[in-house]
Protein backbone atom coordinates (compact mmCIF):
# COMPACT_ATOMS: atom_id res chain seq x y z
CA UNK A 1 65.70 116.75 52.11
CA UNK A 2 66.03 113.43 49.86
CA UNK A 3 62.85 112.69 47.92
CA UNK A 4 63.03 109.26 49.78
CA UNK A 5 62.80 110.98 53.15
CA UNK A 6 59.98 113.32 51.76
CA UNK A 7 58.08 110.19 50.79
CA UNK A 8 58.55 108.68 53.99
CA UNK A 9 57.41 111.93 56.11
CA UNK A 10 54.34 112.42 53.20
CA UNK A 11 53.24 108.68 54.03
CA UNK A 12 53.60 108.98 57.98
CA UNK A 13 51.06 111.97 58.18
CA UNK A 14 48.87 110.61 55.81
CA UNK A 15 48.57 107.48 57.34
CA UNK A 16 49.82 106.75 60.31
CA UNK A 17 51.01 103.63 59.93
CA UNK A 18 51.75 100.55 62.10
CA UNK A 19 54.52 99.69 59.42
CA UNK A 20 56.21 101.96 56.77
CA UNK A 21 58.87 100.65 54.40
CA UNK A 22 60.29 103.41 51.68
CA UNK A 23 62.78 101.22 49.15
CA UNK A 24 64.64 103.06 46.79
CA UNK A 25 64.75 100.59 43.99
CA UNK A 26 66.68 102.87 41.25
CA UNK A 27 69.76 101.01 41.44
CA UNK A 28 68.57 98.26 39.90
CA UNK A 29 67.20 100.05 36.86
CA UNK A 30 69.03 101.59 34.23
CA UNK A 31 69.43 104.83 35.88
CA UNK A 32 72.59 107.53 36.94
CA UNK A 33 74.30 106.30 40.94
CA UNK A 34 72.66 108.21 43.64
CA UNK A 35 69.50 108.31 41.37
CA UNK A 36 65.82 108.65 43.42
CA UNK A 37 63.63 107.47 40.43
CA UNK A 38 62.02 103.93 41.73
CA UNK A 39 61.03 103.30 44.94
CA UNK A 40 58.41 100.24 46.88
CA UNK A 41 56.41 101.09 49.46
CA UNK A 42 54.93 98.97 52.43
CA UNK A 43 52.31 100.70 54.09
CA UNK A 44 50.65 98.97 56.98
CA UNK A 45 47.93 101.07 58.12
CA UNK A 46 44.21 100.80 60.10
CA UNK A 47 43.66 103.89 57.48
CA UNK A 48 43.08 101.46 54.61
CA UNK A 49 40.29 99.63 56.08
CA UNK A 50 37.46 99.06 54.07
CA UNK A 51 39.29 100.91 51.03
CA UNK A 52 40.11 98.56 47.61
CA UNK A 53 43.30 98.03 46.12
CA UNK A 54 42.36 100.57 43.52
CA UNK A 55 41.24 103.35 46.42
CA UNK A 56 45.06 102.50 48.44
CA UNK A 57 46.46 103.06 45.23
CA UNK A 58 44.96 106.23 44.22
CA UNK A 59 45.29 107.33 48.06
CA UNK A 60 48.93 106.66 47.91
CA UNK A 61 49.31 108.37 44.64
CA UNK A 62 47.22 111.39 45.73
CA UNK A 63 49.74 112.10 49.17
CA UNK A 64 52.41 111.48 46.36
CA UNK A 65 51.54 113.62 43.28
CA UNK A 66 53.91 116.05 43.55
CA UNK A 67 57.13 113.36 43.31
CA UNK A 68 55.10 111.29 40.59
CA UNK A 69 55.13 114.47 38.59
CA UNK A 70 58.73 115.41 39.14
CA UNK A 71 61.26 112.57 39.23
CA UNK A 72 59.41 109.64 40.37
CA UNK A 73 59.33 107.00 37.40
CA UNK A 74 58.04 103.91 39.15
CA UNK A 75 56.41 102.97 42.49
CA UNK A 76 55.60 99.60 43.45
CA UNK A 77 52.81 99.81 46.43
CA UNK A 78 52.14 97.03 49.00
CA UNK A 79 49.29 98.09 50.98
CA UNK A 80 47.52 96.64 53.73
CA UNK A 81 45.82 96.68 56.82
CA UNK A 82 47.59 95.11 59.74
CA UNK A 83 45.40 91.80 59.80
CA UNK A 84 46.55 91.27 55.74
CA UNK A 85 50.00 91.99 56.69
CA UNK A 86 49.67 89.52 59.36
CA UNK A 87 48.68 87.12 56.90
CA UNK A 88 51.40 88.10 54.56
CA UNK A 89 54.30 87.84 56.30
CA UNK A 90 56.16 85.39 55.34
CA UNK A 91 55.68 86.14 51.89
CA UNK A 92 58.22 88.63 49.72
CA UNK A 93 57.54 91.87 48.63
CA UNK A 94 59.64 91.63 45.71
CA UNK A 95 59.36 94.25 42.87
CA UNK A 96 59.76 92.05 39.55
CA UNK A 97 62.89 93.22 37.53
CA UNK A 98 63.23 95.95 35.16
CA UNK A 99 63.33 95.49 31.56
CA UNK A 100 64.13 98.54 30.76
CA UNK A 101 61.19 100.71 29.82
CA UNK A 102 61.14 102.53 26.44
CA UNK A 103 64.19 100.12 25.54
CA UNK A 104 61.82 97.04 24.57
């Protein structure tokens, strides 16, 4: 299985969500074709109620340990209930470029 479908099925039974977006985002960072290294995530879920941007984080990066620890480089989270995606929609969830980690 790809590492972007194992995110995808680790997000679905942790949340449930209404909306689920899994971006790989490696090509556009200075990494090997084909590479599964940076990825965004939209998660729209009830599951986040009540929880801080810190505490979706840190959920999100519990369900995802294992990848963080082994090939995962960079994840950009987005998320939200379905009321603040609501409210968000016409705004971009765009990841702001790469400038090339331990190169600067």
């Amino acid at each position: 299985m790809k590492l972007q479908e194992q995110i995808v099925q680790k997000l679905n039974e942790a949340f449930k969500p209404n909306k689920l977006e899994v971006i790989n985002e490696s090509h556009q960072h200075s990494v090997a074709a084909g590479s599964e290294t940076h990825f965004k995530v939209i998660v729209v879920s009830e599951k986040l109620q009540g929880l801080s941007p810190v505490q979706r984080h840190r959920a999100i990066y519990d369900v995802l340990k294992f990848e963080l620890a082994n090939g995962v480089h960079a994840l950009a989270i987005h998320a939200m209930t379905q009321d603040e995606f609501n409210q968000k929609q016409n705004e971009a969830f765009r990841s702001p470029p790469c400038i090339g980690g331990s190169k600067n």
